[in-house]
Protein backbone atom coordinates (compact mmCIF):
# COMPACT_ATOMS: atom_id res chain seq x y z
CA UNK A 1 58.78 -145.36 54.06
CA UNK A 2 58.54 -142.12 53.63
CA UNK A 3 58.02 -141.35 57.04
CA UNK A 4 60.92 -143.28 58.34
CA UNK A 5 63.05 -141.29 56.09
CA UNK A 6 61.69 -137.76 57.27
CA UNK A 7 61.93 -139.25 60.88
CA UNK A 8 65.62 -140.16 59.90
CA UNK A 9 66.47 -136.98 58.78
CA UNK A 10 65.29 -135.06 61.51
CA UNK A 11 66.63 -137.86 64.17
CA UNK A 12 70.17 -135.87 65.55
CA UNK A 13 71.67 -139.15 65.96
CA UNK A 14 71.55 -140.21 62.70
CA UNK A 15 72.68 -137.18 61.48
CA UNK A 16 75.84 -136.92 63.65
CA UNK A 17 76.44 -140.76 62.24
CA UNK A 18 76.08 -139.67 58.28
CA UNK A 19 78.73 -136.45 59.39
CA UNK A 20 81.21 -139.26 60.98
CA UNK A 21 80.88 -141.67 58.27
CA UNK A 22 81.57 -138.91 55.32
CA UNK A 23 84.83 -137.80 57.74
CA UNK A 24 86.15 -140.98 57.71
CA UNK A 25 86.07 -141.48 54.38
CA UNK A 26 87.30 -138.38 53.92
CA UNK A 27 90.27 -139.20 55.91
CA UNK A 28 90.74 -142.34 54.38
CA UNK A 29 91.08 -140.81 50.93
CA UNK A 30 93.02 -138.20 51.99
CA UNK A 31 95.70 -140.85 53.19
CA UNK A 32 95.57 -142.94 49.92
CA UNK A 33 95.62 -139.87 47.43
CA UNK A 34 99.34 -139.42 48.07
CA UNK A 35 100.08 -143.39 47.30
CA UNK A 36 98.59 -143.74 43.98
CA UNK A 37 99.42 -140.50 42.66
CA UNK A 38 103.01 -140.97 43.82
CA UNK A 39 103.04 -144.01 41.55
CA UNK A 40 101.80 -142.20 38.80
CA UNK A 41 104.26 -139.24 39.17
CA UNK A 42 107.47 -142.07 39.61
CA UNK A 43 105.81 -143.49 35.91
CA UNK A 44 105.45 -139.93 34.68
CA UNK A 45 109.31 -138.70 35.83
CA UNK A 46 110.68 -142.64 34.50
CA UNK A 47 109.01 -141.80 31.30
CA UNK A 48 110.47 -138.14 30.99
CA UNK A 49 113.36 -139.32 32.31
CA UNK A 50 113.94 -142.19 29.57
CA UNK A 51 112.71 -139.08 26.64
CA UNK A 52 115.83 -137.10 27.56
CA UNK A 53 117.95 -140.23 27.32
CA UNK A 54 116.87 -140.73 24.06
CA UNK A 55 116.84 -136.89 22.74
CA UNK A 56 120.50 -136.44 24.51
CA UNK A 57 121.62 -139.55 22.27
CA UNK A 58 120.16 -139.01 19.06
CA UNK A 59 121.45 -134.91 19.37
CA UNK A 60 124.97 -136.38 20.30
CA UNK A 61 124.71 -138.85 16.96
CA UNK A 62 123.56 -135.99 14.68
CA UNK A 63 126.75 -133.32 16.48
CA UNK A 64 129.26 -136.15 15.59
CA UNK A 65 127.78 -136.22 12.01
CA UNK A 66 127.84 -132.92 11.32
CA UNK A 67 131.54 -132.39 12.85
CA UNK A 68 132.96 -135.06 10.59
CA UNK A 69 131.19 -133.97 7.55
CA UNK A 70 132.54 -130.57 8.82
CA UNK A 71 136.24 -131.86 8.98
CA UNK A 72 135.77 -134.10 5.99
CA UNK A 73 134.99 -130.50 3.99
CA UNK A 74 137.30 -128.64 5.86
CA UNK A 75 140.19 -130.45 5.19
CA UNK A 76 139.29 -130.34 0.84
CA UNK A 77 138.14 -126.36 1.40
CA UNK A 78 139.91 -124.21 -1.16
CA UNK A 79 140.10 -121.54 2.23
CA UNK A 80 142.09 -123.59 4.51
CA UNK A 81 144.55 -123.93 2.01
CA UNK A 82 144.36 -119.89 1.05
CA UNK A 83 145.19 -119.58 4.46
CA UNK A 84 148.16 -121.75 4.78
CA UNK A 85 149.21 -120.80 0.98
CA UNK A 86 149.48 -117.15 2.28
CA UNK A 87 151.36 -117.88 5.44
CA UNK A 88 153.92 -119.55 3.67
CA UNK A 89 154.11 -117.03 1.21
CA UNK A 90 154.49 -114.28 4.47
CA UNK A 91 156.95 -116.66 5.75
CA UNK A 92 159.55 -116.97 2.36
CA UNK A 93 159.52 -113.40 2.04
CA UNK A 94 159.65 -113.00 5.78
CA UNK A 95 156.96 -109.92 5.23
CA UNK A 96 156.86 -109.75 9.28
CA UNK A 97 160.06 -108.83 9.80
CA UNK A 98 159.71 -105.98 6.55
CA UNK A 99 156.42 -104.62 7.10
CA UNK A 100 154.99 -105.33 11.04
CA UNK A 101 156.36 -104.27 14.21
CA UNK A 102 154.51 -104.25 17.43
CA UNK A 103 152.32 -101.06 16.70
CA UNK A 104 150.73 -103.50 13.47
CA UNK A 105 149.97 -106.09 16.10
CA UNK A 106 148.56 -103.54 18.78
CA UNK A 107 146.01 -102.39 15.52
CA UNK A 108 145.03 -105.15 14.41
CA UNK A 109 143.71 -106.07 18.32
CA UNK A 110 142.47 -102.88 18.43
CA UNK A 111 140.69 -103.04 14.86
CA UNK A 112 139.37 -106.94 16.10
CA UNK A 113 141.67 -108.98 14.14
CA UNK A 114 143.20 -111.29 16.44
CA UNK A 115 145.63 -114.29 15.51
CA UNK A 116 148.66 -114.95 13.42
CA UNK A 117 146.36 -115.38 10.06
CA UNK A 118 144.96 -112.08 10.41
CA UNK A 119 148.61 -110.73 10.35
CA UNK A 120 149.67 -112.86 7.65
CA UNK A 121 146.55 -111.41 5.59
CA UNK A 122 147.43 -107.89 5.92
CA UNK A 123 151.42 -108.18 5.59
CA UNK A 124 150.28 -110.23 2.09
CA UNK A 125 147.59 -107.04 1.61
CA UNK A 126 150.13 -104.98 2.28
CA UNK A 127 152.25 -106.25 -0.55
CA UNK A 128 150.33 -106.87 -2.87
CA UNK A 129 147.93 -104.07 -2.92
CA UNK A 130 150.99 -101.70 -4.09
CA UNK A 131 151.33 -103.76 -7.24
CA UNK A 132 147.60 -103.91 -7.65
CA UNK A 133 146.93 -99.87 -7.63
CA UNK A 134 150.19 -99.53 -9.83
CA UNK A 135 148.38 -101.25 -12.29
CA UNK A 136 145.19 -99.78 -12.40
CA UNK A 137 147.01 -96.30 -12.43
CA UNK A 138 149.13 -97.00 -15.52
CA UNK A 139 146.59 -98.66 -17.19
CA UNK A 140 143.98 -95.57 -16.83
CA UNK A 141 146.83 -93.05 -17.81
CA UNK A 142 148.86 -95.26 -20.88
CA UNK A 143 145.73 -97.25 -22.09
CA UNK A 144 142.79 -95.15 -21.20
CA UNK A 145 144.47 -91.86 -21.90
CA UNK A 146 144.21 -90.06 -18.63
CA UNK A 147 146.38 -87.24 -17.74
CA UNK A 148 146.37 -86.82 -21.83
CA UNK A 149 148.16 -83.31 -21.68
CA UNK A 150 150.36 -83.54 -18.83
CA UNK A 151 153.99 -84.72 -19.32
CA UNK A 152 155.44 -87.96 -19.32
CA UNK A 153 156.86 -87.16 -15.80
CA UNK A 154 153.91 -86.09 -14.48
CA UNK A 155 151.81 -89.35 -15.87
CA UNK A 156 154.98 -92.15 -13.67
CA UNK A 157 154.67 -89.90 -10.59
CA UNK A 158 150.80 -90.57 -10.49
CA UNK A 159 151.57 -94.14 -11.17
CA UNK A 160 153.76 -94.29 -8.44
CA UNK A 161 151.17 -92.37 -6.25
CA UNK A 162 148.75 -95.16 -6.80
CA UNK A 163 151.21 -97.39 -5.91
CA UNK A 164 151.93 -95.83 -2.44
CA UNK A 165 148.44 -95.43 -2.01
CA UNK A 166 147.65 -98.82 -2.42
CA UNK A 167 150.40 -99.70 0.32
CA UNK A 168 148.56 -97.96 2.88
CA UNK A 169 145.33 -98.77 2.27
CA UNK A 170 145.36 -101.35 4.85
CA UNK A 171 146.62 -99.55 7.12
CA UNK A 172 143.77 -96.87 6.64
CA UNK A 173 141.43 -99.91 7.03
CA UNK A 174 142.75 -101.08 9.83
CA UNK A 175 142.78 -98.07 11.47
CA UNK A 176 139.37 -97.26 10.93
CA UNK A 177 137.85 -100.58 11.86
CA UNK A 178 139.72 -100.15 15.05
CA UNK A 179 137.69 -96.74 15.57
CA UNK A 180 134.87 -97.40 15.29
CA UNK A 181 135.23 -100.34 17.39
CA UNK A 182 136.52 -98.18 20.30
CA UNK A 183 133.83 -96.31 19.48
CA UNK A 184 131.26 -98.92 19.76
CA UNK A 185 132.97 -100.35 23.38
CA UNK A 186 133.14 -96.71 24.57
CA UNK A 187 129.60 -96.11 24.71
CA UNK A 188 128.29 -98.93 26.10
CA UNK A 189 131.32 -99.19 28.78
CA UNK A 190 129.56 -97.36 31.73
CA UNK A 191 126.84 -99.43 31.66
CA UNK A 192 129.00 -102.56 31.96
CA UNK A 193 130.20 -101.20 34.55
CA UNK A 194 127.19 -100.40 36.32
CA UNK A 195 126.10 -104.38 35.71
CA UNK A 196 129.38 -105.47 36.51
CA UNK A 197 129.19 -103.46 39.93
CA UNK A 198 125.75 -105.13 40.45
CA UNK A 199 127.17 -108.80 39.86
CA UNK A 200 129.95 -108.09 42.26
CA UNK A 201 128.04 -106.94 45.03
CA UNK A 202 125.39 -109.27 44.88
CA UNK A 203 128.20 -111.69 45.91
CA UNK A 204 128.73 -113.31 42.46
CA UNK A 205 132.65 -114.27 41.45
CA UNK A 206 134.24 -112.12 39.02
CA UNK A 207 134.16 -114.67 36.18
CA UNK A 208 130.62 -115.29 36.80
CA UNK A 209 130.02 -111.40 37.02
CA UNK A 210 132.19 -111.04 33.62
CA UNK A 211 129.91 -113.97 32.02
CA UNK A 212 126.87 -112.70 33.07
CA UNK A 213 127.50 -109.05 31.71
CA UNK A 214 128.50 -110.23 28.20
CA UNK A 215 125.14 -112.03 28.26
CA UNK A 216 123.22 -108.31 28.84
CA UNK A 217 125.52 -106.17 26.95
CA UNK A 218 125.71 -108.09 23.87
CA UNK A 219 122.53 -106.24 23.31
CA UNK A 220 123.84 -102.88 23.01
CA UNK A 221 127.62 -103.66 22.19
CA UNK A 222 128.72 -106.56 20.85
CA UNK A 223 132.04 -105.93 20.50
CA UNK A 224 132.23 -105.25 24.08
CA UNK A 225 130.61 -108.38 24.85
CA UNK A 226 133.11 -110.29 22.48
CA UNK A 227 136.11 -109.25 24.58
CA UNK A 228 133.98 -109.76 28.32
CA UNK A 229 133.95 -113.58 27.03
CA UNK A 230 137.25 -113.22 25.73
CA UNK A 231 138.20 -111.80 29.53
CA UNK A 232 136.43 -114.34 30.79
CA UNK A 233 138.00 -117.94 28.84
CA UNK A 234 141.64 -115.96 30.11
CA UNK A 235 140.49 -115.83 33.51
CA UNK A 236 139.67 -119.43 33.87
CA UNK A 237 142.91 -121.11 31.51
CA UNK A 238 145.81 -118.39 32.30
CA UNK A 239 147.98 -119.00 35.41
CA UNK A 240 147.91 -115.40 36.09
CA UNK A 241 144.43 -113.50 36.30
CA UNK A 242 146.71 -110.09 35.97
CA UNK A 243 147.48 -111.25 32.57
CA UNK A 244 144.03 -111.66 31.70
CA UNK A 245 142.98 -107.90 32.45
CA UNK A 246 146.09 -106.86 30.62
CA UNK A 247 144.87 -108.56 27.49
CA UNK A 248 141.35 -106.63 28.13
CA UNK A 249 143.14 -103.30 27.97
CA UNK A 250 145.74 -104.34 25.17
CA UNK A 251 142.66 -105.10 22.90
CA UNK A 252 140.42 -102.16 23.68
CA UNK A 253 142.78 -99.52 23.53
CA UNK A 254 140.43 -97.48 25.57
CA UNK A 255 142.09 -95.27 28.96
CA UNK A 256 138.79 -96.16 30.98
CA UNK A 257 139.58 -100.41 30.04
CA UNK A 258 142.64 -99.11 31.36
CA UNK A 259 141.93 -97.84 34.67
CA UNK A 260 139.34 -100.98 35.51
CA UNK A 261 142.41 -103.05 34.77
CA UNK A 262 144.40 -101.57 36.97
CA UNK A 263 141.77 -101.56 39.68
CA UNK A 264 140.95 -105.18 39.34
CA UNK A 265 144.80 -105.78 38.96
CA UNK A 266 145.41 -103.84 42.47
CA UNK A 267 142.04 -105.60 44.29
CA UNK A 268 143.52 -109.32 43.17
CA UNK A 269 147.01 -108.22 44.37
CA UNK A 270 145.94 -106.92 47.65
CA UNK A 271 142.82 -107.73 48.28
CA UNK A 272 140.75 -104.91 48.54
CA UNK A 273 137.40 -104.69 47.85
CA UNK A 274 136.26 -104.33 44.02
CA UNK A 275 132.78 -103.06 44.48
CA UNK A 276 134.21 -99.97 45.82
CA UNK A 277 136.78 -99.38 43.12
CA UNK A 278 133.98 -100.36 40.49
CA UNK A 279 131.60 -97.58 41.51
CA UNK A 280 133.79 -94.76 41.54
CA UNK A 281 135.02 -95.97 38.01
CA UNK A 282 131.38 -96.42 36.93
CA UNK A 283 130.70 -92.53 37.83
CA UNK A 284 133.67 -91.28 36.23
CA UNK A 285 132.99 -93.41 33.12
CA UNK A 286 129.52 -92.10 32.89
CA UNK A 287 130.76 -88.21 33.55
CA UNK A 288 133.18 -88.45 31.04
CA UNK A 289 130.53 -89.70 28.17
CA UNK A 290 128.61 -86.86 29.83
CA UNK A 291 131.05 -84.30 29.11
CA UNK A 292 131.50 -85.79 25.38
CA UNK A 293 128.00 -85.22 24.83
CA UNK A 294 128.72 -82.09 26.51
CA UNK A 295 131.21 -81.14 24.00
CA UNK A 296 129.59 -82.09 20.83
CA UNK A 297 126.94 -80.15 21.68
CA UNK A 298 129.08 -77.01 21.98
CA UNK A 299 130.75 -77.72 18.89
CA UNK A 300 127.43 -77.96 16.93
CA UNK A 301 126.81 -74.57 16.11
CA UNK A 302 130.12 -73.86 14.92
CA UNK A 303 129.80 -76.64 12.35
CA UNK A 304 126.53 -75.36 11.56
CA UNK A 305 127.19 -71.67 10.30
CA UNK A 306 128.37 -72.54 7.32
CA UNK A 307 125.30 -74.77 6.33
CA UNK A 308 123.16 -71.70 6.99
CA UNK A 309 125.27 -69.24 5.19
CA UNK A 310 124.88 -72.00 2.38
CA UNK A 311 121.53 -73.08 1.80
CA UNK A 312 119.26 -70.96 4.40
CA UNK A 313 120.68 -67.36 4.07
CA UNK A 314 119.66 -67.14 -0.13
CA UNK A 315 116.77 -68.85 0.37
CA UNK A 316 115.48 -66.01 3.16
CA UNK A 317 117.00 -63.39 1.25
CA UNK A 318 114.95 -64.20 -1.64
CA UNK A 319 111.75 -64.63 0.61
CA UNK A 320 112.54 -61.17 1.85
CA UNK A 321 113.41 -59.01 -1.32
CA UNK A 322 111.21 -61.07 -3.31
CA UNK A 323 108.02 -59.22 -3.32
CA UNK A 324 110.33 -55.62 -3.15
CA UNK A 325 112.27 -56.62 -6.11
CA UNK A 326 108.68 -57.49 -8.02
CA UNK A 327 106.76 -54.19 -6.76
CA UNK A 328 110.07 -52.99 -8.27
CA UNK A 329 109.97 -54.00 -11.34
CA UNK A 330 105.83 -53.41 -11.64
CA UNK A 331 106.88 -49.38 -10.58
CA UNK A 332 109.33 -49.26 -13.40
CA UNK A 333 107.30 -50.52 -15.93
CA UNK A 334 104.76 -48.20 -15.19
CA UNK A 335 107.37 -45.15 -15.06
CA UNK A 336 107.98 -46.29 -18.57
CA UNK A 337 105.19 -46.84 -19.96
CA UNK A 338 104.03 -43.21 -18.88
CA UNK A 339 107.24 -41.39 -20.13
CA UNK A 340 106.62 -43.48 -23.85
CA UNK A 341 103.11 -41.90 -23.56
């Protein structure tokens, strides 16, 4: 047997036969693989496919819950009626007309404080505040005894100062939010730019290039990236895109929102190409935050004489004479010492 079997082996023909069986079944297993795994796949995608039917309507079930609970407790919240009790106490004094005019609307944009309740919270600031610091004031100078030795005119005319401090206080607020906001968009504005100029000239729409940028810039600005996807809602509900761009500038304040406004404005009037608009903008932006850097740095030393005539000039002085003003003192005791001899 085992002769046969070494003949066998070494027999070419029954080699070549064992080489054409295993490709056959090669090939016949190559041609059925695709069959029954493609049954197991369709099984695999039903079964993934029925998961996500069942995850989309249980998260649907649990949204609705939570937005009626959220409406059940908004409508009893002791806020929403704040809110509407202050509006109609704006409205019966008619505070808007009194104490707002278009530069108190510009601000509050400016400062982030968009919508009718944010105006009807600083007109009722506004007047109440006054009444508030008037207070305090007389009650630190009558009850407290402040201003003790000053005269009785002197004591009401810091009462009233209180009292007109307090009435701009929001104003100073307001005002100072809406710096630092400007602030914030200015320095991360060139570098929307420069991603806005990429999304345009990779071919993307300027919506999509507006929501895309809000998405990286939120990062480093978020205020900036607040008003992109404020820019962005406009440009898809107003019936004028001009408008839209208008609102950018009207709520940053800022003269380089300005001038992209105007050159989007101009590119959807007349169709010229934004990417070339976009780049020159982009360099100019980023020169002029160059030249701010530029300029606090030349206004540093200035600021910082008198910090060194302060605190490092005695100190060095004292490093200096000390040791002359102690071999001194050592000379003159000797001197003395001698001439009491």
């Amino acid at each position: 047997m085992i002769n046969t079997f070494t003949k066998a082996i070494h027999d070419p023909a029954f080699i070549f036969a064992v080489l054409v069986a295993v490709s056959i079944f090669g090939t016949i297993v190559t041609l059925l693989m695709p069959v029954f795994s493609g049954s197991t796949l369709k099984s695999r995608m039903k079964s993934v496919a029925l998961e996500r039917d069942q995850i989309r309507t249980r998260e649907r079930a649990r949204l609705a819950t939570e937005s009626d609970s959220k409406r059940k407790s908004s409508s009893n919240s002791l806020r929403r009626v704040e809110r509407e009790g202050i509006r109609q106490f704006v409205e019966r004094l008619d505070l808007q007309r009194a104490l707002a005019d278009e530069k108190t609307a510009g601000a509050l944009r400016i400062a982030g404080f968009r919508g009718q309740n944010a105006l009807n919270i600083f007109l009722a600031a506004r007047f109440g505040l006054p009444f508030l610091t008037l207070g305090i004031a007389a009650l630190w100078i009558f009850a407290m005894g402040g201003l003790a030795h000053q005269n009785t005119f002197v004591r009401m005319a810091a009462c009233f100062a209180g009292a007109y401090v307090g009435f701009y206080l929001p104003n100073l607020y307001v005002k100072n939010a809406g710096t630092k906001r400007q602030t914030a968009i200015q320095a991360a504005w060139p570098d929307a730019l420069d991603l806005l100029l990429i999304c345009v000239e990779s071919g993307m729409s300027i919506e999509a290039a507006f929501k895309k940028v809000s998405e990286e810039i939120g990062v480093q600005s978020a205020e900036l990236a607040e008003e992109l996807v404020l820019t962005n809602a406009e440009l898809s509900f107003l019936s004028e895109r001009r408008q839209a761009y208008e609102n950018l500038a009207l709520r940053t304040g800022l003269e380089t929102v300005k001038s992209v406004v105007q050159a989007l404005t101009q590119s959807e009037r007349y169709g010229t190409s934004i990417g070339g608009a976009l780049r020159v903008l982009s360099d100019e932006s980023r020169e002029m935050r160059l030249m701010a850097a530029e300029k606090k740095a030349a206004a540093l030393p200035p600021k910082l004489t008198v910090p060194m005539i302060v605190f490092l000039l005695p100190v060095l002085f004292c490093v200096i004479l000390g040791p002359a003003i102690i071999q001194i003192n050592a000379q003159g005791g000797i001197f003395g010492h001698a001439t009491a001899k």
